[in-house]
N, C-alpha and C. Protein backbone atom coordinates (compact mmCIF):
# COMPACT_ATOMS: atom_id res chain seq x y z
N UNK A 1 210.04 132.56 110.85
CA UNK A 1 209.51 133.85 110.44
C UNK A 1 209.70 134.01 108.94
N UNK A 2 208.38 134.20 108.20
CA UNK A 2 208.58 135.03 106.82
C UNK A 2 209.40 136.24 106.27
N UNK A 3 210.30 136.29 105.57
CA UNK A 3 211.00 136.97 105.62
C UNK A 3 210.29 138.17 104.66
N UNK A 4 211.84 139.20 104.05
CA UNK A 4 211.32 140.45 102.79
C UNK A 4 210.65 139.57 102.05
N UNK A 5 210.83 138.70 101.36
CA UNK A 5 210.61 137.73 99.73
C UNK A 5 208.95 137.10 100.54
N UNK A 6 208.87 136.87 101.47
CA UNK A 6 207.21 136.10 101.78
C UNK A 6 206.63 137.37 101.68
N UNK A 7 206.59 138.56 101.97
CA UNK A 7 205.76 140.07 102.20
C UNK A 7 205.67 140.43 101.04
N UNK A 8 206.98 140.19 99.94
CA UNK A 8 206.47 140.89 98.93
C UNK A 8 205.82 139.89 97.12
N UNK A 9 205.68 138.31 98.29
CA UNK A 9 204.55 137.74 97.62
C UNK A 9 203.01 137.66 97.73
N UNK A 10 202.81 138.39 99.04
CA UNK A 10 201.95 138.55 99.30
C UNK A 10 201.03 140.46 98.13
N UNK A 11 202.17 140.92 97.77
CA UNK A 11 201.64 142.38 97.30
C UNK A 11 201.01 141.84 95.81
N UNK A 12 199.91 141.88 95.35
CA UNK A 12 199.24 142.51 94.17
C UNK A 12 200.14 142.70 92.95
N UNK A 13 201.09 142.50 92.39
CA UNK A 13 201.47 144.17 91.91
C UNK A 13 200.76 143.88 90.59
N UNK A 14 200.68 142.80 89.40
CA UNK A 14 199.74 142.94 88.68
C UNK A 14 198.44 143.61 88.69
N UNK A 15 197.74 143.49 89.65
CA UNK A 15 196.02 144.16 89.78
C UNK A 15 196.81 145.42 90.43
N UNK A 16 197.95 146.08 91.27
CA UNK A 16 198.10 147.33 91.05
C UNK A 16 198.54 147.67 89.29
N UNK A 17 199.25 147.04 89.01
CA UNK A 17 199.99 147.89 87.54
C UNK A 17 198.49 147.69 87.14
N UNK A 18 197.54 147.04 86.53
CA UNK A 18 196.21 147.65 86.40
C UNK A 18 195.77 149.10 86.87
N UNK A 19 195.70 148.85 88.45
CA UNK A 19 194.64 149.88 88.47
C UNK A 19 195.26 150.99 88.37
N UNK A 20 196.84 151.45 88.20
CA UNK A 20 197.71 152.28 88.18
C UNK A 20 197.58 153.05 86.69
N UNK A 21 197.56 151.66 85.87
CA UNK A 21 198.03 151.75 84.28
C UNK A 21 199.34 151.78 83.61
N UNK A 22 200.34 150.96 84.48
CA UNK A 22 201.48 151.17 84.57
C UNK A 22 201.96 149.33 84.22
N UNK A 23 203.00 149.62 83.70
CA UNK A 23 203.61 148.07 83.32
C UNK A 23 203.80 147.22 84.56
N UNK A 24 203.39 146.17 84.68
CA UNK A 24 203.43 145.30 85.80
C UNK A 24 205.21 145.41 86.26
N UNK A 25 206.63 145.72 85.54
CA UNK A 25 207.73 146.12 85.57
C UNK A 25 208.03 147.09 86.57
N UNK A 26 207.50 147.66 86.39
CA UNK A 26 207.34 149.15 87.19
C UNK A 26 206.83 149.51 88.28
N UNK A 27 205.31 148.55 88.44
CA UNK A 27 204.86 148.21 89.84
C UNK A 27 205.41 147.12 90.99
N UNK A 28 206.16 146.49 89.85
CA UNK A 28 206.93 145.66 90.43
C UNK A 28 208.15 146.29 91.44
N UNK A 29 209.04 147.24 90.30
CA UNK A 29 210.45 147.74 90.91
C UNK A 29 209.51 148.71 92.09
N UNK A 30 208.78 149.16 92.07
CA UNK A 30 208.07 150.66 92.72
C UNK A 30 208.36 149.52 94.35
N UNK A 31 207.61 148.47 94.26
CA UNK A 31 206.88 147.80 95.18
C UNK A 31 208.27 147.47 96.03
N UNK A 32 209.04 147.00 95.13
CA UNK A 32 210.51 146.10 96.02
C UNK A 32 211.27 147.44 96.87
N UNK A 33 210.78 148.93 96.24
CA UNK A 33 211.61 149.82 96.63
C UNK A 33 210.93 150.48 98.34
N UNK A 34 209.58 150.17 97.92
CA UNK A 34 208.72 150.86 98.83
C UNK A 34 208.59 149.79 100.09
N UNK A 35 208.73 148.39 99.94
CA UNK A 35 208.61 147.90 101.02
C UNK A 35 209.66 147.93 102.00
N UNK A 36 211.08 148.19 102.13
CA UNK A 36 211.93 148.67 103.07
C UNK A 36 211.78 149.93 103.16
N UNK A 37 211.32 151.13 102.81
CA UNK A 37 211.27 151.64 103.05
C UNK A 37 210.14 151.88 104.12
N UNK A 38 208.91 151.58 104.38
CA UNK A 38 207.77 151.70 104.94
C UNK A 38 208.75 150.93 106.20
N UNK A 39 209.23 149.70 106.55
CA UNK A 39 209.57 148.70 107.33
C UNK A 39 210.56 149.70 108.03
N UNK A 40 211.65 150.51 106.99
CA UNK A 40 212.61 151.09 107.58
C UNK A 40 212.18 152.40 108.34
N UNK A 41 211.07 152.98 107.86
CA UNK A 41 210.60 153.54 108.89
C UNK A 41 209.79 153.61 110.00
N UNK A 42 209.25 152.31 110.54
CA UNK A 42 208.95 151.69 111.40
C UNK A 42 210.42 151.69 112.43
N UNK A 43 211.11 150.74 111.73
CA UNK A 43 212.08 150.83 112.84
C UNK A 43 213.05 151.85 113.42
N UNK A 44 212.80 152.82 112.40
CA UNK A 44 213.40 154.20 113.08
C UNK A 44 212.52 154.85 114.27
N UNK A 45 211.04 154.85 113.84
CA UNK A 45 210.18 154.95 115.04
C UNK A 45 210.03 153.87 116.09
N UNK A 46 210.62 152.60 116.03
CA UNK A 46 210.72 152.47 117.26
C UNK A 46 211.88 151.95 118.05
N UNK A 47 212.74 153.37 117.57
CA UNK A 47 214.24 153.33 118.29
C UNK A 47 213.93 153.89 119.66
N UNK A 48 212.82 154.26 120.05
CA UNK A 48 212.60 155.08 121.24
C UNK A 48 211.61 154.33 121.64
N UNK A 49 211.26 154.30 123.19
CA UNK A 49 210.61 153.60 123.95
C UNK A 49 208.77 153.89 123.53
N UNK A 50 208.50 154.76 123.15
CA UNK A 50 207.28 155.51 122.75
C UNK A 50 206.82 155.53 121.55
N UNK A 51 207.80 155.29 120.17
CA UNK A 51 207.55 154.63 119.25
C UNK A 51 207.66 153.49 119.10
N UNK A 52 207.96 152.57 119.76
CA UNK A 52 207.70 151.52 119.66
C UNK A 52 206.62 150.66 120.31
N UNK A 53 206.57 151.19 121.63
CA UNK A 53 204.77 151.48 122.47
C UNK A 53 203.45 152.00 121.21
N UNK A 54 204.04 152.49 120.23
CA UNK A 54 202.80 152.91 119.07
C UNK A 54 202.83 152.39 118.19
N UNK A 55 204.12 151.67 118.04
CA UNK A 55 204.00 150.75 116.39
C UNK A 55 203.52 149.48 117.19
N UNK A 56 203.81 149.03 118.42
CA UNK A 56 202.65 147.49 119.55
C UNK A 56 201.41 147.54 119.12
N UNK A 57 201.10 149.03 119.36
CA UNK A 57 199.83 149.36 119.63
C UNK A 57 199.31 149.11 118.12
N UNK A 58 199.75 149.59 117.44
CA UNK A 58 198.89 149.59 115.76
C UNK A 58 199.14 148.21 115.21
N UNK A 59 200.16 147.50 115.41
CA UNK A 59 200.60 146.28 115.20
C UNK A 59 198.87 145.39 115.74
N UNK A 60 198.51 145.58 116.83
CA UNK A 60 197.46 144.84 117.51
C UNK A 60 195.79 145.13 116.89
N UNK A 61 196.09 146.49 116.24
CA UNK A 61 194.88 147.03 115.23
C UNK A 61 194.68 146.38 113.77
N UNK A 62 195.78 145.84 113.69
CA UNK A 62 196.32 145.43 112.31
C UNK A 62 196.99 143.99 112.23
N UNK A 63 195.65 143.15 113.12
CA UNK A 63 196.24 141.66 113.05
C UNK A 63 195.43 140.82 112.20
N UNK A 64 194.94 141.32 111.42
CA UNK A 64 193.59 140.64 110.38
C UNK A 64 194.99 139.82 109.58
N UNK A 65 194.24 138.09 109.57
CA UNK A 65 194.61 137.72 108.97
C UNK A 65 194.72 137.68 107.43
N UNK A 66 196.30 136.96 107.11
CA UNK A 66 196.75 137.55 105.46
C UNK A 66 196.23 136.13 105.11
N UNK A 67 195.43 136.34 103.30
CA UNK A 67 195.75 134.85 102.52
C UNK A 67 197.30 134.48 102.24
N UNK A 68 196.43 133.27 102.17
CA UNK A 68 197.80 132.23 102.28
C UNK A 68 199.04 133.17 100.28
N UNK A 69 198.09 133.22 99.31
CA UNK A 69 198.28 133.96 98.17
C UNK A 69 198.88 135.34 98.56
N UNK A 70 198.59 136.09 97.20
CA UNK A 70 198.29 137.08 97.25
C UNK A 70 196.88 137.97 97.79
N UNK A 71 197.42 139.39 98.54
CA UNK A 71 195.91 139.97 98.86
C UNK A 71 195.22 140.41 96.95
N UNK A 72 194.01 140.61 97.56
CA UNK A 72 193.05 140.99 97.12
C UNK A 72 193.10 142.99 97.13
N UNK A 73 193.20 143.34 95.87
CA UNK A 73 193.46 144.65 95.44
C UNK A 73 192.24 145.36 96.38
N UNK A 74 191.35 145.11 96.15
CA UNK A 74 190.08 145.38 96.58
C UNK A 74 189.33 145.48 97.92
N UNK A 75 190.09 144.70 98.61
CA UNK A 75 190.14 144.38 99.93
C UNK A 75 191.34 145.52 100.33
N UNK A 76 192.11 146.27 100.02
CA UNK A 76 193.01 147.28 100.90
C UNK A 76 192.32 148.26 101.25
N UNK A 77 192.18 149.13 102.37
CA UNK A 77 192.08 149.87 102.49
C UNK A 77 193.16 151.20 102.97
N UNK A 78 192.75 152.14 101.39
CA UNK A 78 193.78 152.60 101.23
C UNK A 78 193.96 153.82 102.27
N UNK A 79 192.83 154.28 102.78
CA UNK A 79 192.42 155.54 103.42
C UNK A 79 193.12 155.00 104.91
N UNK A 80 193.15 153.86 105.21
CA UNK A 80 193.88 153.51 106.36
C UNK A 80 195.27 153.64 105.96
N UNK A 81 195.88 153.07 105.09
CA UNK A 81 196.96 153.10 104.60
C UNK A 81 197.61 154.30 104.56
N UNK A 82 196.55 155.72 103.92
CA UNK A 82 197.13 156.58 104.24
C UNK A 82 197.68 157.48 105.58
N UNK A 83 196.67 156.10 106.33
CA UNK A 83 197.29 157.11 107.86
C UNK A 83 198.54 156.66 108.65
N UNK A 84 198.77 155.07 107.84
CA UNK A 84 200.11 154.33 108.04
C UNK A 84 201.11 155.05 107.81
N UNK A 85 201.17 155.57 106.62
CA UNK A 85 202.68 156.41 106.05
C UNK A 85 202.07 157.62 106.91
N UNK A 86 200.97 158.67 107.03
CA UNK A 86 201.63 160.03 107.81
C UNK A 86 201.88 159.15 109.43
N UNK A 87 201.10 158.22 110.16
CA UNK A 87 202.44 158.17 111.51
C UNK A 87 203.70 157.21 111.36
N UNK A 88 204.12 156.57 109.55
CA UNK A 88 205.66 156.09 110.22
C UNK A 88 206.88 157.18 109.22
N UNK A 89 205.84 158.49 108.41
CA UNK A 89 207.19 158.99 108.05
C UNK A 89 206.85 160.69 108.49
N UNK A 90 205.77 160.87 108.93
CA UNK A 90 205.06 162.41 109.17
C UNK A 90 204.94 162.98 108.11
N UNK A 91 205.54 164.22 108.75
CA UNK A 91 205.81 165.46 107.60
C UNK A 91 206.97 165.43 106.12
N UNK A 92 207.53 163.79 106.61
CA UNK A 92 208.46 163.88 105.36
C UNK A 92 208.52 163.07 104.44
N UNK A 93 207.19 162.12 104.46
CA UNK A 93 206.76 161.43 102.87
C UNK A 93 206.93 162.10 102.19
N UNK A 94 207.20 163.10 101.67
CA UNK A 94 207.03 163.43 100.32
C UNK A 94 208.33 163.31 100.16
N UNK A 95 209.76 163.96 100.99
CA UNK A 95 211.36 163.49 101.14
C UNK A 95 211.14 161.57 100.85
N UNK A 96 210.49 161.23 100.88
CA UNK A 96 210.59 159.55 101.25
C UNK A 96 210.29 159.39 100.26
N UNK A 97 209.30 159.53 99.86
CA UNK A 97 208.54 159.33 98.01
C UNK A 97 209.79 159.95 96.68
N UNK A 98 210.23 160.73 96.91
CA UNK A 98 211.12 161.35 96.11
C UNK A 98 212.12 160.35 96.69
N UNK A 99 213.15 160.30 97.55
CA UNK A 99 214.59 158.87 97.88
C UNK A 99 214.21 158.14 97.57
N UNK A 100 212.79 157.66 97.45
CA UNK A 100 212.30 155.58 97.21
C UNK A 100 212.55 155.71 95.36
N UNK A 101 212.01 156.75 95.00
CA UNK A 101 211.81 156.83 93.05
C UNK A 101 213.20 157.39 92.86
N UNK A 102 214.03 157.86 93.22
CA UNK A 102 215.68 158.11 92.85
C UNK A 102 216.39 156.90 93.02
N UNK A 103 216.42 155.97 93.85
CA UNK A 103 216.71 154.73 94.44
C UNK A 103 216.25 153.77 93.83
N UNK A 104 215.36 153.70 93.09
CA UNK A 104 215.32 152.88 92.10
C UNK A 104 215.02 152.57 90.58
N UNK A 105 215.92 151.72 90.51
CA UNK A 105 216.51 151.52 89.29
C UNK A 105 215.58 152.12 87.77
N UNK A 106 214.61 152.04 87.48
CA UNK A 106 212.94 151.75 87.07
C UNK A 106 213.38 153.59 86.48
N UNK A 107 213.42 154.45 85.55
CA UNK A 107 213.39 155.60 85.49
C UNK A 107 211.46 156.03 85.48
N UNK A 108 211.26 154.60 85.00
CA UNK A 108 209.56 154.82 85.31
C UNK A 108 208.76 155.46 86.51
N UNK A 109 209.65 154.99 87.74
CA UNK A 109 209.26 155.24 89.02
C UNK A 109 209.32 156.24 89.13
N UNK A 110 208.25 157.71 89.42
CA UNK A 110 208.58 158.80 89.99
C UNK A 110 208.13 158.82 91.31
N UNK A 111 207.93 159.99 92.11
CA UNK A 111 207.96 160.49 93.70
C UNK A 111 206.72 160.05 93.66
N UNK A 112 206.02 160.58 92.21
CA UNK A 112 204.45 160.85 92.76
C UNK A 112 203.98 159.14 92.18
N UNK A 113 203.98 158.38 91.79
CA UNK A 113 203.97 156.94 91.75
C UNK A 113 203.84 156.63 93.13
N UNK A 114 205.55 156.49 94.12
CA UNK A 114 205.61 156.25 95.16
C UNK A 114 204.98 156.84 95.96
N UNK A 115 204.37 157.87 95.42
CA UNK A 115 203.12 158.55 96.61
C UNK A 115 201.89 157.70 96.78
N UNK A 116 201.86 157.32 95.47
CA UNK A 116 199.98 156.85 95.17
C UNK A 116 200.11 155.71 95.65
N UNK A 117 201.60 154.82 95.68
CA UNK A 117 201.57 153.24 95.98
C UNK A 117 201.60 153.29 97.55
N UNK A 118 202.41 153.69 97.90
CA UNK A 118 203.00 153.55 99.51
C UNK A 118 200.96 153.36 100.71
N UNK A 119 200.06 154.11 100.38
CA UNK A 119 198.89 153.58 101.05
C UNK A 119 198.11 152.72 100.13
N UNK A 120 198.50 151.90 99.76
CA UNK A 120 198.14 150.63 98.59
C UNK A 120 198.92 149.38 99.42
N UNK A 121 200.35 150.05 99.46
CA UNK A 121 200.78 148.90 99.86
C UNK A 121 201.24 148.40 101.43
N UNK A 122 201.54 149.72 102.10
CA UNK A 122 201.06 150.40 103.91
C UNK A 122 200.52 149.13 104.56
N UNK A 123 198.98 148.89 104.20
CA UNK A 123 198.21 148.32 105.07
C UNK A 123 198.94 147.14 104.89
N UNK A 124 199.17 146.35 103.93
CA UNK A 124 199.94 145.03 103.44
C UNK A 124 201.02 144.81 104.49
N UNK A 125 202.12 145.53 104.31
CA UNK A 125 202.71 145.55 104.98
C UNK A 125 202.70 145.04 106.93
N UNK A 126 202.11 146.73 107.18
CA UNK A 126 201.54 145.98 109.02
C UNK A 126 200.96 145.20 108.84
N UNK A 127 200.07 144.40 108.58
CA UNK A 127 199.45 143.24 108.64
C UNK A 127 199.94 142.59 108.81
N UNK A 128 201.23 142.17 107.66
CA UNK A 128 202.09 141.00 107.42
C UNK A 128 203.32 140.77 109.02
N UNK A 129 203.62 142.46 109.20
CA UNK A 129 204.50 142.41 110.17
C UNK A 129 203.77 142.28 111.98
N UNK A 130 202.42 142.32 111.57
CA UNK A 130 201.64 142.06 112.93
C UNK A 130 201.38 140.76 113.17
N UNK A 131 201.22 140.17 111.94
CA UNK A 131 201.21 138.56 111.94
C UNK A 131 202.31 137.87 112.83
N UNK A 132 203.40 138.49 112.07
CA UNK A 132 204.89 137.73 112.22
C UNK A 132 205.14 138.35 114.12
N UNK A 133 205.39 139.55 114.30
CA UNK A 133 205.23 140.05 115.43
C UNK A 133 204.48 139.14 116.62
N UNK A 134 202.92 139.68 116.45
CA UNK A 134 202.05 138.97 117.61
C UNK A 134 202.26 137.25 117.21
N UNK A 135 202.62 136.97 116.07
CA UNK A 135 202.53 135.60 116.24
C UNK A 135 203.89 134.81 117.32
N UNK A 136 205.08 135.93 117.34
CA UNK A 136 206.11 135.29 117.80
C UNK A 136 205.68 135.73 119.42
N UNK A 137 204.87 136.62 119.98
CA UNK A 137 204.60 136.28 120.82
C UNK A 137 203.46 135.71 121.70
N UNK A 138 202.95 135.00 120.55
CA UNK A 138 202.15 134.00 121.57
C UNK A 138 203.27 132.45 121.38
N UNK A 139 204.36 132.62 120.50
CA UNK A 139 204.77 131.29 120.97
C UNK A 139 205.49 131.13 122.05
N UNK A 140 206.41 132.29 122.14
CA UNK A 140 207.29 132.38 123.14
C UNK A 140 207.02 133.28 124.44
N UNK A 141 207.37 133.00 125.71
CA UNK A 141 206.89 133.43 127.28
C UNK A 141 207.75 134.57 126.91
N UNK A 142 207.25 135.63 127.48
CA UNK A 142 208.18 136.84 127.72
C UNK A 142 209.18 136.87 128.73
N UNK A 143 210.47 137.22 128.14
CA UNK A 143 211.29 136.73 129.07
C UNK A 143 211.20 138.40 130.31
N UNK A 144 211.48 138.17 131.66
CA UNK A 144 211.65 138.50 132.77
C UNK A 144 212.34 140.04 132.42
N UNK A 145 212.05 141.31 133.15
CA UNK A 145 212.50 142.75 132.27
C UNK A 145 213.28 142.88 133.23
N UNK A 146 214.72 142.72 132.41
CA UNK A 146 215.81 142.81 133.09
C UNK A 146 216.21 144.83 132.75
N UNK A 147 216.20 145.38 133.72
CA UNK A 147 216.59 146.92 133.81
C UNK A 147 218.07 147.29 133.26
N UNK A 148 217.57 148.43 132.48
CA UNK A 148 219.57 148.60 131.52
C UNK A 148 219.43 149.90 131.46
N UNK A 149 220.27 150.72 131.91
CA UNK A 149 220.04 152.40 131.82
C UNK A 149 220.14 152.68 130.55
N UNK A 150 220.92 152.18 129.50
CA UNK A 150 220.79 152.24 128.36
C UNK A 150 221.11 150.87 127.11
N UNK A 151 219.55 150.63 126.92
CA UNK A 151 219.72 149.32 125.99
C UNK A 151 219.97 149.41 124.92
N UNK A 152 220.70 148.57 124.58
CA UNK A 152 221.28 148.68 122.77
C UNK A 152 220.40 148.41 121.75
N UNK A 153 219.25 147.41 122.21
CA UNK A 153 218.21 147.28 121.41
C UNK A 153 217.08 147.76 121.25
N UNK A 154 215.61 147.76 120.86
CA UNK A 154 214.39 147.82 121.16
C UNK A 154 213.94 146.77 121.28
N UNK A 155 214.70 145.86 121.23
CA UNK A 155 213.77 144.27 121.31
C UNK A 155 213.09 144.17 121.23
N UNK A 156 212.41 143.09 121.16
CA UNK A 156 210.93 142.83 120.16
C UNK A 156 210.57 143.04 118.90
N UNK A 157 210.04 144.26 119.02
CA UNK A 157 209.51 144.57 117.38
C UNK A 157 210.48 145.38 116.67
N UNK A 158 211.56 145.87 116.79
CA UNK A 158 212.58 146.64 116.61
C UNK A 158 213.92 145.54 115.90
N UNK A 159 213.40 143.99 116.70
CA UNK A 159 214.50 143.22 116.18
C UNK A 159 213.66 142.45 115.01
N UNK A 160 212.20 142.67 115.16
CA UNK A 160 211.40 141.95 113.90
C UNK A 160 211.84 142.75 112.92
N UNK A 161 212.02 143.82 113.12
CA UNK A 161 211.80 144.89 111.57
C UNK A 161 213.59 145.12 111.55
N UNK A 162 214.50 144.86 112.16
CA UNK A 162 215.72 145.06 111.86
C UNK A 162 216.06 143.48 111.18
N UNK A 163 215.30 142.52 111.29
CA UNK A 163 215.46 141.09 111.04
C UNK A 163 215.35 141.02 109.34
N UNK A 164 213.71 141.56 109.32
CA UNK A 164 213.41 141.74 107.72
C UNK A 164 214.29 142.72 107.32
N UNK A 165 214.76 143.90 107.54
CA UNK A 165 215.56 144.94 106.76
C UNK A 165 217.10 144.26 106.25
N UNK A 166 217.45 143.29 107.32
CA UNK A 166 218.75 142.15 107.00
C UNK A 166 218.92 141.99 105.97
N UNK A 167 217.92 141.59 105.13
CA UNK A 167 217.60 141.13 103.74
C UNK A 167 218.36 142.07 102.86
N UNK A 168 219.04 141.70 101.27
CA UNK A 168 219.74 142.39 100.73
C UNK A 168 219.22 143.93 100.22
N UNK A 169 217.60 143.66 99.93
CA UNK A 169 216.50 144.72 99.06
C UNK A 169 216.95 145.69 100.33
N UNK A 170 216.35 145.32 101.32
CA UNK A 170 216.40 146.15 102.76
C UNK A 170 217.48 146.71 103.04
N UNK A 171 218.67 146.23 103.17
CA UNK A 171 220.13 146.91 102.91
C UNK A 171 220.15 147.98 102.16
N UNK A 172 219.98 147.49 101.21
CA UNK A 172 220.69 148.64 99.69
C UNK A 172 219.64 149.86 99.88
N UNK A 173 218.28 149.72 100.53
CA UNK A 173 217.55 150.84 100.24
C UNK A 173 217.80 151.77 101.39
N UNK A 174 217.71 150.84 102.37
CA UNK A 174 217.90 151.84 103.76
C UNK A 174 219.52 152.34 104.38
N UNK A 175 220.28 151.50 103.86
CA UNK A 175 221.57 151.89 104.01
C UNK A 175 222.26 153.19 103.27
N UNK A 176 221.50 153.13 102.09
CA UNK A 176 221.78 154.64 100.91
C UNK A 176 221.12 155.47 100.76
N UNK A 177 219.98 155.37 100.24
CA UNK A 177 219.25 156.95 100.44
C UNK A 177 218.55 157.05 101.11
N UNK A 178 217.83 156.52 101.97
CA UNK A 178 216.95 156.68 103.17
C UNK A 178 217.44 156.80 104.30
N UNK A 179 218.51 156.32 104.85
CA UNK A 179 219.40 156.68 105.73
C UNK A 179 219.24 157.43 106.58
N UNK A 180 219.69 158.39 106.03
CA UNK A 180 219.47 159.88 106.71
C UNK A 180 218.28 160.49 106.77
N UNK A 181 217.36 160.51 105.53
CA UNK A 181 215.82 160.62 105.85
C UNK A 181 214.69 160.12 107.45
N UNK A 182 215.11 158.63 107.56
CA UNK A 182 214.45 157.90 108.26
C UNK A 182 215.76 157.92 110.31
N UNK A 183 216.74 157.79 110.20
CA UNK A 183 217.63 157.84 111.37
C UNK A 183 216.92 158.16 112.63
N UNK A 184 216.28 159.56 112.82
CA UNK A 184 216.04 159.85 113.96
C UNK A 184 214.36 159.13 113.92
N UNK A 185 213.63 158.59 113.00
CA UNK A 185 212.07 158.54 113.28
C UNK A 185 211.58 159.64 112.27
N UNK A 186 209.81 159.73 112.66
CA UNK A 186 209.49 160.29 111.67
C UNK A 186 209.46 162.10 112.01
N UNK A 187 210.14 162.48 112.86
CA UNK A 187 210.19 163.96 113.43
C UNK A 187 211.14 165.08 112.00
């Protein structure tokens, strides 16, 4: 499996700091900040049996294959993207956009930056994690559903996106200021 560092070679950020007008520096730090965050709120939504039944479901909408490169600026669609961030943070992107630009380092980065990037870089994202996802299960048989009144995991896609968050970027962002933002899902 591709880890944080394969997803976030796959992001643009030159042809964004273009179309932004912003130092490729800046789209850079914006980008490293915003991709655990989007991931980390995925896996807060699917700490529950029903968000994670909806991140399957969009995961399977969002299996278009990635170039082997970088995507193509032009090719995102951002208007989808924007519907990525309202179902993995709701009503509290704008709390998310403001923790992602305090959180990092970049004083360049503000809320409203991380507003304009997060459905730029959204679709990138599921794609990458629908790849990795549906790809691990067509290799492997589903194992047999063993019944647990209460499971410790979400298994499956819950351990894909707790796998990538492992990563150090993913730590430091979701362990400190997002934390508490993202915990219960996007309610």
């Amino acid at each position: 499996m591709a880890g944080f560092e394969g997803l976030i070679d796959l992001i643009p950020v030159g042809d964004i700091a273009k179309q932004f007008g912003i130092p490729e520096s800046v789209a850079e730090a914006a980008v490293e900040q915003i991709i655990p965050a989007i991931i980390g709120g995925m896996a807060a939504n699917s700490q529950t049996p029903d968000g994670a039944q909806s991140l399957e479901k969009a995961l399977g909408q969002h299996q278009e294959k990635l170039p082997t490169g970088k995507v193509k600026i032009e090719s995102i669609n951002t208007v989808d993207g924007g519907k990525i961030v309202k179902n993995v943070f709701g009503e509290k992107s704008p709390q998310v956009a403001e923790a992602v630009a305090e959180a990092t380092p970049s004083s360049d980065v503000t809320k409203d930056l991380i507003a304009k990037l997060l459905p730029v870089v959204a679709p990138i994202i599921i794609a990458f994690i629908a790849q990795q996802f549906l790809g691990q299960k067509a290799e492997a048989p589903a194992p047999a559903p063993v019944p647990d009144p209460e499971p410790q995991s979400s298994g499956g896609i819950g351990d894909l996106l707790g796998g990538l968050l492992g990563s150090q970027g993913g730590q430091d962002l979701i362990g400190g200021v997002l934390g508490g933002l993202l915990g219960g899902g996007k309610r």
